[in-house]
PDB file of N, CA and C in Angstrom:
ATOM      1  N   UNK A   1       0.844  -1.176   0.000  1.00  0.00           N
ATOM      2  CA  UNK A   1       0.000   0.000   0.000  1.00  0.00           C
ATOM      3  C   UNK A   1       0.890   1.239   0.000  1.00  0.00           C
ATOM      4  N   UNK A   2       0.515   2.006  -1.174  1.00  0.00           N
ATOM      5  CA  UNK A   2       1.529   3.526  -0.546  1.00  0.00           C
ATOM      6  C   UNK A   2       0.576   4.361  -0.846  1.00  0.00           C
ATOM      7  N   UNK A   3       0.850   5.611   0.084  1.00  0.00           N
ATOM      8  CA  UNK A   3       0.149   6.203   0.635  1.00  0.00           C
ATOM      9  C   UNK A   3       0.469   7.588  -0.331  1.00  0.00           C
ATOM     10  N   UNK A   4       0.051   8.839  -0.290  1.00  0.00           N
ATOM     11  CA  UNK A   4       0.452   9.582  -1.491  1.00  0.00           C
ATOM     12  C   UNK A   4       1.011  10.733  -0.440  1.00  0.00           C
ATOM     13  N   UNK A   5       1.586  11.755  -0.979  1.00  0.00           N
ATOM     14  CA  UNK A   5       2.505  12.450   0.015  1.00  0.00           C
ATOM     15  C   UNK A   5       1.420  13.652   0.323  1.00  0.00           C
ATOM     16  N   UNK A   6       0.316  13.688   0.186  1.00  0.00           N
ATOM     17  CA  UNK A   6      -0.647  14.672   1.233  1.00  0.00           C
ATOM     18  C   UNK A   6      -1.830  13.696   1.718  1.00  0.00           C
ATOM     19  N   UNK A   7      -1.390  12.702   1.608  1.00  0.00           N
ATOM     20  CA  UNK A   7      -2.468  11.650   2.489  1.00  0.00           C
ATOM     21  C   UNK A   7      -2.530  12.549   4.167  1.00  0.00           C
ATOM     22  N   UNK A   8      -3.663  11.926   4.783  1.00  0.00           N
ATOM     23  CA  UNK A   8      -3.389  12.432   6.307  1.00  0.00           C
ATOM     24  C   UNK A   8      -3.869  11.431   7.257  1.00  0.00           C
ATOM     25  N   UNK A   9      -3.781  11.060   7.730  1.00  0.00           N
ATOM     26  CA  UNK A   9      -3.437   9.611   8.618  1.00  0.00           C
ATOM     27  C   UNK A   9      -3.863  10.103  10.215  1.00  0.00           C
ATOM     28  N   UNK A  10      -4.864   9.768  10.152  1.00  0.00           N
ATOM     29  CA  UNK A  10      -5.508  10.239  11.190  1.00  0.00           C
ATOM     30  C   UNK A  10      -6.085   8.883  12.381  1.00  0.00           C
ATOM     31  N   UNK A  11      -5.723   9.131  14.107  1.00  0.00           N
ATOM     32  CA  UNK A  11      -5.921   7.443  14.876  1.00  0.00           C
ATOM     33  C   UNK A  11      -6.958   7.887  15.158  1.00  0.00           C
ATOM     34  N   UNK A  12      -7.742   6.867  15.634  1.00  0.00           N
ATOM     35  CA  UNK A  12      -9.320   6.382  16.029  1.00  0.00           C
ATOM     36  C   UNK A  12      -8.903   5.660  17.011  1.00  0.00           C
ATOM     37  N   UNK A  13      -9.475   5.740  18.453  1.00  0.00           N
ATOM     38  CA  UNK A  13      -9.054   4.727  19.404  1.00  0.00           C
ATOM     39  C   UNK A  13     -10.142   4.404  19.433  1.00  0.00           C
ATOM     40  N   UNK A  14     -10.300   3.193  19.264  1.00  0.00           N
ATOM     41  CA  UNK A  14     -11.958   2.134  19.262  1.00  0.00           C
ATOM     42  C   UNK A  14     -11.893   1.892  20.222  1.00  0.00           C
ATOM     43  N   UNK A  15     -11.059   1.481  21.302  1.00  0.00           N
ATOM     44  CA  UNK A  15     -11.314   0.852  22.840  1.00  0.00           C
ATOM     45  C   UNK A  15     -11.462   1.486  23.660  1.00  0.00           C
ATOM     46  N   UNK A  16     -11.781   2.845  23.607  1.00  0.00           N
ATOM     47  CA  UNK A  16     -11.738   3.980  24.695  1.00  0.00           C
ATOM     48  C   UNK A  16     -13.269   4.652  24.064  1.00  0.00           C
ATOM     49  N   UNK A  17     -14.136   4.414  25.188  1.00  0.00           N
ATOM     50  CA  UNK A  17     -15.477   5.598  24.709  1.00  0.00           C
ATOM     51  C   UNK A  17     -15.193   6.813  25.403  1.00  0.00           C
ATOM     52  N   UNK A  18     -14.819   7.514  24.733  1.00  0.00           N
ATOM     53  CA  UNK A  18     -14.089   8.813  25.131  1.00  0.00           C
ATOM     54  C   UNK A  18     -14.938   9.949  25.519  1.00  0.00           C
ATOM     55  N   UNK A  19     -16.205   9.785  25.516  1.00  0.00           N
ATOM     56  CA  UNK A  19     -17.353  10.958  25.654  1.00  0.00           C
ATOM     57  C   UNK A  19     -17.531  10.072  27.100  1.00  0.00           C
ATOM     58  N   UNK A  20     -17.825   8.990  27.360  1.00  0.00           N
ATOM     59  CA  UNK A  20     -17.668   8.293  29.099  1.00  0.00           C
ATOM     60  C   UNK A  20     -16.590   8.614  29.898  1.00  0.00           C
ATOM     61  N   UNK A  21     -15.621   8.141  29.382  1.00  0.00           N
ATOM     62  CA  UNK A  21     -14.524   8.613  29.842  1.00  0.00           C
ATOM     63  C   UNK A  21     -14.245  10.247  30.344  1.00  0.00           C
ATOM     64  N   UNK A  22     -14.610  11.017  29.487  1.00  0.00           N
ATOM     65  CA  UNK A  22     -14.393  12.085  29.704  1.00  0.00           C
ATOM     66  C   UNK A  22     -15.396  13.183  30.789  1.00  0.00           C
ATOM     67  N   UNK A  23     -16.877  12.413  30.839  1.00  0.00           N
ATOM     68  CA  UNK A  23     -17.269  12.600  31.456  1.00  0.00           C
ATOM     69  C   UNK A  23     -17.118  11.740  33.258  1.00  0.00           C
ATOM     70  N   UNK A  24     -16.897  10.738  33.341  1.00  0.00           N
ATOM     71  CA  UNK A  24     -16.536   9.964  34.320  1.00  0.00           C
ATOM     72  C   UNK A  24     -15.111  10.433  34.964  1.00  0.00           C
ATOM     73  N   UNK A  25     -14.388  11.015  34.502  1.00  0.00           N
ATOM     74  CA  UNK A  25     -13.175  11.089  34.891  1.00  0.00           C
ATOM     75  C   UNK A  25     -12.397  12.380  34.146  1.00  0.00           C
ATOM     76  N   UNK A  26     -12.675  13.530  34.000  1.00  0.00           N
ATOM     77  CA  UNK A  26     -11.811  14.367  33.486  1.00  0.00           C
ATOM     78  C   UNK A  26     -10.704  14.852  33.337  1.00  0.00           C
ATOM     79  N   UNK A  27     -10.274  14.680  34.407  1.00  0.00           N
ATOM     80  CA  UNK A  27      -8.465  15.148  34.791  1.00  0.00           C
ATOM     81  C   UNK A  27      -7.826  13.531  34.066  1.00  0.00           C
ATOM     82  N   UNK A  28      -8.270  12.410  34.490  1.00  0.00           N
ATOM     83  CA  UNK A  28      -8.059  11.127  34.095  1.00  0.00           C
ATOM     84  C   UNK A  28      -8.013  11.371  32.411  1.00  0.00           C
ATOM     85  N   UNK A  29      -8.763  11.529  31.806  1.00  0.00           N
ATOM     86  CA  UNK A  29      -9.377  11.568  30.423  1.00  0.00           C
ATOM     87  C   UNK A  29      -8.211  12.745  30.007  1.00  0.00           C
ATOM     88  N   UNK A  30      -7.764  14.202  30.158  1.00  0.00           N
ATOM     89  CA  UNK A  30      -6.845  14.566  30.221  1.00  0.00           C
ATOM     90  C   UNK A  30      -5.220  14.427  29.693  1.00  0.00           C
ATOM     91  N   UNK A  31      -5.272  13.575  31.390  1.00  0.00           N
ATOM     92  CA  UNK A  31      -3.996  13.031  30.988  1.00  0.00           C
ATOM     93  C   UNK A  31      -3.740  12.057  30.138  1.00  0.00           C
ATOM     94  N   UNK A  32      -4.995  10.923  29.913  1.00  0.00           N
ATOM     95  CA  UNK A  32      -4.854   9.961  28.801  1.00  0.00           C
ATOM     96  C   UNK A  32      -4.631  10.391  27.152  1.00  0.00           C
ATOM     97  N   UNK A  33      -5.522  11.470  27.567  1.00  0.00           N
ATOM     98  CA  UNK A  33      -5.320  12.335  25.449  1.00  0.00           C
ATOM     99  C   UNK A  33      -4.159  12.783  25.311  1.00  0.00           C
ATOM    100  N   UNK A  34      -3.779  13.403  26.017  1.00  0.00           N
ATOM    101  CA  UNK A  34      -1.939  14.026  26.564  1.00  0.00           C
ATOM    102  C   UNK A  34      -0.967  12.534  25.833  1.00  0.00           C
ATOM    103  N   UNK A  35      -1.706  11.706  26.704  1.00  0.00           N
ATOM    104  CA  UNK A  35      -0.229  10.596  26.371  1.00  0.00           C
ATOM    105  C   UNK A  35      -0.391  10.042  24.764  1.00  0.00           C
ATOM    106  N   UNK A  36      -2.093  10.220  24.372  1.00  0.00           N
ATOM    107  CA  UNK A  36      -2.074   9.486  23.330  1.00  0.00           C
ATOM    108  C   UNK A  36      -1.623  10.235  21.846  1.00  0.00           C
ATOM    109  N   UNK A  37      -1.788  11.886  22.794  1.00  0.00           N
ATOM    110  CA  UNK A  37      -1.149  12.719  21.245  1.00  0.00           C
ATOM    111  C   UNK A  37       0.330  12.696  21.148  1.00  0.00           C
ATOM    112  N   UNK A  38       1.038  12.717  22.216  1.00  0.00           N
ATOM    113  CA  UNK A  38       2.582  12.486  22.625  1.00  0.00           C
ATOM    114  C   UNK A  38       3.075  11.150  21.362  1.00  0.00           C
ATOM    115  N   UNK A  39       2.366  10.058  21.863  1.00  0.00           N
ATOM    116  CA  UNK A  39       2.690   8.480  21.338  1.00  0.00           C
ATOM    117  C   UNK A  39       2.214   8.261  19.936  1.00  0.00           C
ATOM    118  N   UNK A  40       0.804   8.996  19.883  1.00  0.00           N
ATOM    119  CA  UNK A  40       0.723   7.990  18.406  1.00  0.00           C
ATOM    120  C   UNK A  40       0.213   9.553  17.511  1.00  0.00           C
ATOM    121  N   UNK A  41       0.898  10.595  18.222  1.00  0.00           N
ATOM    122  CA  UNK A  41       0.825  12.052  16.804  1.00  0.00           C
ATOM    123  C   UNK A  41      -0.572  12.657  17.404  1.00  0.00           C
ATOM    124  N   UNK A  42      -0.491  13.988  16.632  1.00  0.00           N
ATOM    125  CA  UNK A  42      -1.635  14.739  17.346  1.00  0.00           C
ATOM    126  C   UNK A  42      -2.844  14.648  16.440  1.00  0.00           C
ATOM    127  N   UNK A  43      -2.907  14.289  15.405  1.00  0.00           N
ATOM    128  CA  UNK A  43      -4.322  14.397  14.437  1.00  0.00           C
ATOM    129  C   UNK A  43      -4.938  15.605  14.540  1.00  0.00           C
ATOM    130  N   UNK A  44      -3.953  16.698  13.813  1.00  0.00           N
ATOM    131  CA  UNK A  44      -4.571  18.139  13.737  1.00  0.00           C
ATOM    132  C   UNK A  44      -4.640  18.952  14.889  1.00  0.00           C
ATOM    133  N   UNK A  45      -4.907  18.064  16.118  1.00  0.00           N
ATOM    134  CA  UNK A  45      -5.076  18.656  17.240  1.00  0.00           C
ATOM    135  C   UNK A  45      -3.309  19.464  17.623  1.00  0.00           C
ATOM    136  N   UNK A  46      -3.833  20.773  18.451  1.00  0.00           N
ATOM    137  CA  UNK A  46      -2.370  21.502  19.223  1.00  0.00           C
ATOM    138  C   UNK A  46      -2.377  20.883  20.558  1.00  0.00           C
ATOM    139  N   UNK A  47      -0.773  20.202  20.865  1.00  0.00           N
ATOM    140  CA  UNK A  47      -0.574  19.836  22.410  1.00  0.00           C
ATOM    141  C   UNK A  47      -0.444  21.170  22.851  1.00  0.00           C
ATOM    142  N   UNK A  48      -1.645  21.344  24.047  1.00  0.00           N
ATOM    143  CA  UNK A  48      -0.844  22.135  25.062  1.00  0.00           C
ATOM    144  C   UNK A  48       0.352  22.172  26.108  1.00  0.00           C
ATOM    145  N   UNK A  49       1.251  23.025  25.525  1.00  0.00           N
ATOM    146  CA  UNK A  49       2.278  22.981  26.237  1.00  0.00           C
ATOM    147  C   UNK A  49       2.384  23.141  28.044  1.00  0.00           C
ATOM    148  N   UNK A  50       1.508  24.117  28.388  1.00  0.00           N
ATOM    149  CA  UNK A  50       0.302  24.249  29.641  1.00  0.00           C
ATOM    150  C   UNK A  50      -0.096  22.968  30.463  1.00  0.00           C
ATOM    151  N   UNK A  51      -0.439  22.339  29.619  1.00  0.00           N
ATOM    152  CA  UNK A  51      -1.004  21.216  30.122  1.00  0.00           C
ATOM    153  C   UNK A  51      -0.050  19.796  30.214  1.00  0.00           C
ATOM    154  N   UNK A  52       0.625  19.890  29.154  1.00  0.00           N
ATOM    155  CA  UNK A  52       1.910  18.949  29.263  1.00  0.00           C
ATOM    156  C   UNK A  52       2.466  19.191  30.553  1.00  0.00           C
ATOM    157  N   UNK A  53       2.943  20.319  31.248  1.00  0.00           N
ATOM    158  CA  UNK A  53       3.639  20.800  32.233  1.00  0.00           C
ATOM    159  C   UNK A  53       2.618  20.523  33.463  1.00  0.00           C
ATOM    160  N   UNK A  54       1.882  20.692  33.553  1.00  0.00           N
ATOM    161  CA  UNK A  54       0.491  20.739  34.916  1.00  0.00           C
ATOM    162  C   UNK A  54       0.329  18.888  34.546  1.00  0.00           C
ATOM    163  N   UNK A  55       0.548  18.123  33.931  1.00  0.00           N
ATOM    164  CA  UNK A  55       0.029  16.488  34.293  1.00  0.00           C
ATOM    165  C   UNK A  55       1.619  16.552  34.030  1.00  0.00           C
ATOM    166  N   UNK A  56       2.710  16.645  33.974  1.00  0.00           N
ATOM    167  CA  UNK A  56       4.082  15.992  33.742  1.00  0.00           C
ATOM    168  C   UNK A  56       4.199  14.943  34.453  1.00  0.00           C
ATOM    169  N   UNK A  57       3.743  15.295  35.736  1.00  0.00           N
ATOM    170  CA  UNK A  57       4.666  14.136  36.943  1.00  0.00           C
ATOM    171  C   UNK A  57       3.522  12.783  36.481  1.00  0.00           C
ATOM    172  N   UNK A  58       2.747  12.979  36.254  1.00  0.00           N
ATOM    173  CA  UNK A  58       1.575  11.983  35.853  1.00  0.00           C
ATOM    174  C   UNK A  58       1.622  11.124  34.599  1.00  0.00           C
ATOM    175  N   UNK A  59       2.094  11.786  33.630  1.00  0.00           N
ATOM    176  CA  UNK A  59       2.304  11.229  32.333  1.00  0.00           C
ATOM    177  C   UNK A  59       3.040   9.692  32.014  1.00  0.00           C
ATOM    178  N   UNK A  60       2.497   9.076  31.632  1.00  0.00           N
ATOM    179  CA  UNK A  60       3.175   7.576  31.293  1.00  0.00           C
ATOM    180  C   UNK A  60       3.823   7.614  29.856  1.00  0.00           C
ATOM    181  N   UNK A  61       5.272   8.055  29.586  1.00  0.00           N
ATOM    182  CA  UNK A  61       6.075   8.019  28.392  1.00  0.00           C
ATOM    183  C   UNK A  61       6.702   7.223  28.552  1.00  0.00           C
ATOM    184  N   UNK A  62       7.214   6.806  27.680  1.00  0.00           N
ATOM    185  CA  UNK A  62       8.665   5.546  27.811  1.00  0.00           C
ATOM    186  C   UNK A  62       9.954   6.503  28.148  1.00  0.00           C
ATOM    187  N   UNK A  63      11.023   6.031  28.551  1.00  0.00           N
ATOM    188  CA  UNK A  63      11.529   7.123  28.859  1.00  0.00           C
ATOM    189  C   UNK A  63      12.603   8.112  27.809  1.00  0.00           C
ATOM    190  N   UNK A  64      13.177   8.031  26.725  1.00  0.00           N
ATOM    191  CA  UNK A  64      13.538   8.428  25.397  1.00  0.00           C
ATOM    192  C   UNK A  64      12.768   9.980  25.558  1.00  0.00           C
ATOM    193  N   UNK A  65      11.534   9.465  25.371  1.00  0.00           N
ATOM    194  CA  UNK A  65      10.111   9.861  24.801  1.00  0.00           C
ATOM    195  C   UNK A  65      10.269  11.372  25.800  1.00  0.00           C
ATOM    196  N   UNK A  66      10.162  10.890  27.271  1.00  0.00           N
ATOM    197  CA  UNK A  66      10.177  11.830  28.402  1.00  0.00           C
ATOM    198  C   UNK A  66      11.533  12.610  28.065  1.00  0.00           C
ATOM    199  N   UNK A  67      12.880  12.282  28.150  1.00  0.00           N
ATOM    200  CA  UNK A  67      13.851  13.014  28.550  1.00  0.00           C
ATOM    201  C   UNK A  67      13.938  14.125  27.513  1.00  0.00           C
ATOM    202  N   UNK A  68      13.246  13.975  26.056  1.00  0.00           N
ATOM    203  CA  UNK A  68      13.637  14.846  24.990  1.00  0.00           C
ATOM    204  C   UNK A  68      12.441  15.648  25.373  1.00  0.00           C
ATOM    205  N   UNK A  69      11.509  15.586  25.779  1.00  0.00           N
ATOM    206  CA  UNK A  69      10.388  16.738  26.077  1.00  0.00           C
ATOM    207  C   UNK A  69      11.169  17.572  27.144  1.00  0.00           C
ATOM    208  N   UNK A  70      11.446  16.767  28.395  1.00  0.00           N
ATOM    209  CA  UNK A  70      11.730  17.246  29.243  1.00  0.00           C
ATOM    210  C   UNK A  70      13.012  18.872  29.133  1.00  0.00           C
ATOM    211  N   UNK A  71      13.579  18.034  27.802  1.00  0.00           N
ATOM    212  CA  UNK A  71      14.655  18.847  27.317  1.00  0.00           C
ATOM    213  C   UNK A  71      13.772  20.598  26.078  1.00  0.00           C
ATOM    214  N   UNK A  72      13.216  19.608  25.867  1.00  0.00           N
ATOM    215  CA  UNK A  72      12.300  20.896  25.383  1.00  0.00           C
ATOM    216  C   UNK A  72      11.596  21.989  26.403  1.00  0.00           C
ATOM    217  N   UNK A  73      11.249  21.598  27.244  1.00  0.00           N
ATOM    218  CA  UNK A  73      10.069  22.142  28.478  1.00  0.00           C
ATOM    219  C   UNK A  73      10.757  22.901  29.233  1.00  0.00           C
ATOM    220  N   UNK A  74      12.063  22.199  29.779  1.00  0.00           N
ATOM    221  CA  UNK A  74      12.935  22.714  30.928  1.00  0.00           C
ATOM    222  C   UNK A  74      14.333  22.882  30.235  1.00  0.00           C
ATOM    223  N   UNK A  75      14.700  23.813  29.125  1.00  0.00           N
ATOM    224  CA  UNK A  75      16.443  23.444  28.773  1.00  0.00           C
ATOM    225  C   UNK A  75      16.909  24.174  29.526  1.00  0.00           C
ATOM    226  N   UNK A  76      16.948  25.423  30.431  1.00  0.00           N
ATOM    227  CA  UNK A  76      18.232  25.647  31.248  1.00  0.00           C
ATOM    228  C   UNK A  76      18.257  24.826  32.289  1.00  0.00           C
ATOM    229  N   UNK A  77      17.041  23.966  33.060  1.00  0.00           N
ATOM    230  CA  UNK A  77      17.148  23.016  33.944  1.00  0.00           C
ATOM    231  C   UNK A  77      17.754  21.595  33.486  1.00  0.00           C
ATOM    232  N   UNK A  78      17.457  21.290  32.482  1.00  0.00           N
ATOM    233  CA  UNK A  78      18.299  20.068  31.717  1.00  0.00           C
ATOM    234  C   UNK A  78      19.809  20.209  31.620  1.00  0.00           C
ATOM    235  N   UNK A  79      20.218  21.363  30.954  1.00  0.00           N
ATOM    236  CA  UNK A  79      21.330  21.755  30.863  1.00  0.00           C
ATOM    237  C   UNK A  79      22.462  21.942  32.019  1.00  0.00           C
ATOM    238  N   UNK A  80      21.555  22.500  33.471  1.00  0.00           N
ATOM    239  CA  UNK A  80      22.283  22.784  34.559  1.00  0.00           C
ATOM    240  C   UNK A  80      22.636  21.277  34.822  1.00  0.00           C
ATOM    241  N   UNK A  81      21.695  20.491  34.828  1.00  0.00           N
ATOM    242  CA  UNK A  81      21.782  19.246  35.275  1.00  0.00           C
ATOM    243  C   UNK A  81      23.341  18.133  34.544  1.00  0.00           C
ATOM    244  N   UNK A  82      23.064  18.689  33.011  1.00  0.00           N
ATOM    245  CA  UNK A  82      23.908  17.929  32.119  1.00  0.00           C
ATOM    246  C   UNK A  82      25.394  18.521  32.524  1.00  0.00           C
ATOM    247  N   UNK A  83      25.743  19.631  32.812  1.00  0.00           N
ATOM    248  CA  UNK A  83      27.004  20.524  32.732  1.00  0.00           C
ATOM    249  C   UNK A  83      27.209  19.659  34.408  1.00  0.00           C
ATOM    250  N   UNK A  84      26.794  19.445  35.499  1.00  0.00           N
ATOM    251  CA  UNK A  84      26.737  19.135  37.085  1.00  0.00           C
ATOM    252  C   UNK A  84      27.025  18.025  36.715  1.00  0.00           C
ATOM    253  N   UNK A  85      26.395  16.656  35.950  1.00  0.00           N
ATOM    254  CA  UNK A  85      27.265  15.594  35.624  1.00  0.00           C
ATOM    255  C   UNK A  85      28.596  15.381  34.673  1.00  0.00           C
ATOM    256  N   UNK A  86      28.829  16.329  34.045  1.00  0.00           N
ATOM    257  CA  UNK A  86      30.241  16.347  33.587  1.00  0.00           C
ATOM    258  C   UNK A  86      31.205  16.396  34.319  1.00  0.00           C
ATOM    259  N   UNK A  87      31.125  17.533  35.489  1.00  0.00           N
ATOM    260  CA  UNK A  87      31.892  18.098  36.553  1.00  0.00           C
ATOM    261  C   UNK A  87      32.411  16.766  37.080  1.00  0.00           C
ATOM    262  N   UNK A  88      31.127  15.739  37.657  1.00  0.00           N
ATOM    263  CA  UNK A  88      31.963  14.615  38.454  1.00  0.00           C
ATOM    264  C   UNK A  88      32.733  13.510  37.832  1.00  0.00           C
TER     265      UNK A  88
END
């Protein structure tokens, strides 16, 4: 199958009823859309950067995934950190 170069490839999560979910659990529902635009692309949608930062400690990334955001989000805190392990 090839795909043509303005195809747009858009995920559907079938196992998640996401209007339940979202009503049952909001902050939950949240952080789950967070991880799923992170992992499998945003489908048009904008990550909030806001919101990435307010669920961080919460977020389930692999860790690759985490340290290069982290490096995006926080670079003079990454950086202080990286220059402090050279030192030793």
């Amino acid at each position: 199958m090839e795909l043509s170069r303005d195809a747009k490839i858009t995920m559907y999560n079938w196992s998640v009823d996401e209007k339940k979910f979202k009503k049952e659990d909001p902050e939950g529902y949240k952080i789950w859309k967070i991880q799923q635009m992170i992992n499998w692309g945003l489908g048009g949608e904008k990550l909030s950067e806001r919101l990435v930062r307010k669920y961080w400690r919460k977020l389930s990334l692999d860790p690759e995934t985490k340290e290069f955001l982290e490096l995006l989000l926080w670079p003079r805190k990454k950086k202080s950190l990286l220059l402090n392990r050279s030192k030793s």
